[in-house]
Protein backbone atom coordinates (compact mmCIF):
# COMPACT_ATOMS: atom_id res chain seq x y z
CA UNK A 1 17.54 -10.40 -81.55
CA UNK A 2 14.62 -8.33 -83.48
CA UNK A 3 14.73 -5.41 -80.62
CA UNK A 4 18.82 -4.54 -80.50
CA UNK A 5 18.74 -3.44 -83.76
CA UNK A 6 21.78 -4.20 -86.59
CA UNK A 7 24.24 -2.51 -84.17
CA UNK A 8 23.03 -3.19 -81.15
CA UNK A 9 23.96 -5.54 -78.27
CA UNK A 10 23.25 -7.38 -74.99
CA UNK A 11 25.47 -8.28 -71.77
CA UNK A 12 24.36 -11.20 -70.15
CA UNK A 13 25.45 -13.25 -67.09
CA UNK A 14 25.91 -16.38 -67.19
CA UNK A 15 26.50 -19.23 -64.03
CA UNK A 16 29.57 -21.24 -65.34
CA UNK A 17 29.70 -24.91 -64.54
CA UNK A 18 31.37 -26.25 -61.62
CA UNK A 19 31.95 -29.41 -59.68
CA UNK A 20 28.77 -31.23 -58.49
CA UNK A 21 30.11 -31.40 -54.89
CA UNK A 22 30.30 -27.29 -54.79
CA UNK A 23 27.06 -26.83 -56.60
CA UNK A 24 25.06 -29.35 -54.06
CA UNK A 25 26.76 -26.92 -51.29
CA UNK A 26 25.76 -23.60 -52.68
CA UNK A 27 22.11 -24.53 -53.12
CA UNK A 28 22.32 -26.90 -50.05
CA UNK A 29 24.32 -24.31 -47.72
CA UNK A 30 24.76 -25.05 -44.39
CA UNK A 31 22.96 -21.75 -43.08
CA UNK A 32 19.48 -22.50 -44.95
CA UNK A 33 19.54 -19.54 -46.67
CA UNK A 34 18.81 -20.79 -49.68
CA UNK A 35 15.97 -22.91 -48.15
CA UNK A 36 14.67 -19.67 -46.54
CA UNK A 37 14.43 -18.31 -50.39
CA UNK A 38 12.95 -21.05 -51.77
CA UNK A 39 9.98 -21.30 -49.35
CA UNK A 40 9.48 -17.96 -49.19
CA UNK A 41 7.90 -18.43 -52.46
CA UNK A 42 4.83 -20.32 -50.27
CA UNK A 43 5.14 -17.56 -47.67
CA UNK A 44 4.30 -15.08 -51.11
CA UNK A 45 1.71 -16.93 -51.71
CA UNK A 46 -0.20 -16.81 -48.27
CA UNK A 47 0.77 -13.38 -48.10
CA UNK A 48 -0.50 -12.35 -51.23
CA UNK A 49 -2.95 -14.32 -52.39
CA UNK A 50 -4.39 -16.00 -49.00
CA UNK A 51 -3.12 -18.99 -49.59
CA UNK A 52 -2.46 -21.29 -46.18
CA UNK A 53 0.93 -23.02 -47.21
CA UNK A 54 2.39 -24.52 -43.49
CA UNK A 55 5.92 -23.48 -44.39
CA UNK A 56 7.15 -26.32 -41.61
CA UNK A 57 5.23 -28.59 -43.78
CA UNK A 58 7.70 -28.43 -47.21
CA UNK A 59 10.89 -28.93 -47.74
CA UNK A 60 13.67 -27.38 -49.67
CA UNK A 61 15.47 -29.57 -51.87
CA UNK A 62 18.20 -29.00 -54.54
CA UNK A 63 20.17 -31.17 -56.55
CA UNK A 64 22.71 -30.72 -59.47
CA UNK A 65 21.78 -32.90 -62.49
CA UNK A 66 24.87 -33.17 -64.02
CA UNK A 67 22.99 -34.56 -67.53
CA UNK A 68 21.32 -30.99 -67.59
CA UNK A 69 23.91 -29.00 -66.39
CA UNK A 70 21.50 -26.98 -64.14
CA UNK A 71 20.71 -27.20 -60.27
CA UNK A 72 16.76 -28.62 -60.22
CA UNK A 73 15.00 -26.60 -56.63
CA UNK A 74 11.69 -28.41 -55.42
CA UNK A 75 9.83 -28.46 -52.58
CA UNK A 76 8.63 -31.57 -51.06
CA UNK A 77 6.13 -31.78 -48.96
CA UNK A 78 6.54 -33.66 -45.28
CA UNK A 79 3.35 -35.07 -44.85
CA UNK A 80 -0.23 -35.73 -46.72
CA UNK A 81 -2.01 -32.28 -46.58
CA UNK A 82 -4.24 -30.32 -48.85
CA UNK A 83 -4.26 -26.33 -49.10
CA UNK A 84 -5.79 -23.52 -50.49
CA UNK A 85 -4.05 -21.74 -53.17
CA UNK A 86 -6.46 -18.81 -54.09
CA UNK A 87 -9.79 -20.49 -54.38
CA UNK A 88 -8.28 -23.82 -54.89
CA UNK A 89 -7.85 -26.89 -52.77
CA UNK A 90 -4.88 -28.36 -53.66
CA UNK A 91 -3.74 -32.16 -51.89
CA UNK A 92 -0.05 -32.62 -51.59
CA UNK A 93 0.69 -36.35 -50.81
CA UNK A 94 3.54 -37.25 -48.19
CA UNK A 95 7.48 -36.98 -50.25
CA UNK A 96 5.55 -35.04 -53.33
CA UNK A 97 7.78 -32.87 -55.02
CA UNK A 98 7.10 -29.73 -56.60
CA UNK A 99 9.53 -28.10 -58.78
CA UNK A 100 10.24 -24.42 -58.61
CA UNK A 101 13.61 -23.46 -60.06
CA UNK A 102 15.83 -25.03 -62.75
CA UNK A 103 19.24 -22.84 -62.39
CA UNK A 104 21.25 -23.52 -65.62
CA UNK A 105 24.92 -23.81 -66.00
CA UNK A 106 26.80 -22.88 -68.83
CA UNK A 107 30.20 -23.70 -70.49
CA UNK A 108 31.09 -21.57 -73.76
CA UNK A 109 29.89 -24.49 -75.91
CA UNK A 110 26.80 -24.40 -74.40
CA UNK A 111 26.03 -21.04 -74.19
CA UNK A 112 27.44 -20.29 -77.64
CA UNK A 113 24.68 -22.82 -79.22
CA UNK A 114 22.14 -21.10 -76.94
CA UNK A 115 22.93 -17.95 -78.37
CA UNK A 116 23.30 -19.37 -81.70
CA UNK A 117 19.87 -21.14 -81.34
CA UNK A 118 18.56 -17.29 -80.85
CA UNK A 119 20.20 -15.89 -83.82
CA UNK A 120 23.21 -14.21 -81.60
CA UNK A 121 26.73 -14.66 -81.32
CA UNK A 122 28.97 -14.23 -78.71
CA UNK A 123 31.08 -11.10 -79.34
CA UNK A 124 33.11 -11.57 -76.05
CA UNK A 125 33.19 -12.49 -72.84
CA UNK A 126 34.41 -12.10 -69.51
CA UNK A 127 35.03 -13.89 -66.37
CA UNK A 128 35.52 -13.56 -62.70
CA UNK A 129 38.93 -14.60 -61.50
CA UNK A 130 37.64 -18.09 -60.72
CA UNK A 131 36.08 -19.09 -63.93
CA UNK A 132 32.51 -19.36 -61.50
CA UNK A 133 30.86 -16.62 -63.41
CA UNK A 134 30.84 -14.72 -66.35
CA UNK A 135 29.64 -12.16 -68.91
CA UNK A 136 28.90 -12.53 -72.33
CA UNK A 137 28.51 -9.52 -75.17
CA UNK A 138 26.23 -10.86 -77.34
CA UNK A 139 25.43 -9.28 -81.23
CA UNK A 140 23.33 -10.61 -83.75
CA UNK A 141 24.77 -13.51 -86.03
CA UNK A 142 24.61 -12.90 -90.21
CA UNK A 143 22.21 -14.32 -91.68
């Protein structure tokens, strides 16, 4: 709000809520694409930091909390193991979870008293043909 200036604006796009059943799938899919992102993140960290993640070790898991209205990503680990991250031993117990994305959905509501809670307002938005996602011209509120 401080940086765009009194005439300025921002476009930002926003993940509009859908049914659980289609979320669950899209994070879920049936390829493991999604899985192949999320563990990536461990492959990152052996790569780039030396760390000694067993990729076939974790998990991908992703569920829609409906409460939250966002998709919660964690990895769980498949058995008791400890590894190195950096120049740390860290010991992952058998089912431990460990949470690496929270993927928010909006409806206007929500995203209007998100921008609100910022000190913007939405000027106007847009959305794809099947109300999945959308874009939102935001402006600063009065005062």
């Amino acid at each position: 709000r401080m940086t765009m200036g009194d005439g300025g604006a921002a476009i930002i796009g926003i993940d509009l809520v859908k049914p659980k059943p289609n979320l669950d799938a899209a994070y879920n899919d049936a390829y493991g694409v999604t899985a192949e992102f999320t563990l990536n993140l461990l492959a990152r960290l052996n790569r780039e930091i030396g760390s000694d993640f067993e990729l076939s070790a974790f998990e991908h898991r992703a569920d829609y909390v409906v409460a939250r209205s966002r998709i919660e990503t964690h990895l769980v680990s498949l058995a008791d193991q400890a590894v190195h991250i950096g120049s740390k031993k860290v010991v992952f117990a058998e089912g431990e979870e460990v949470l690496v994305e929270l993927s928010h959905k909006y409806t206007d509501d929500s995203f209007g008293s998100l921008a609100r809670s910022a000190g913007l307002e939405t000027a106007r938005g847009w959305n794809d043909p099947t109300d999945a996602f959308g874009l939102r011209l935001l402006t600063r509120a009065p005062r």
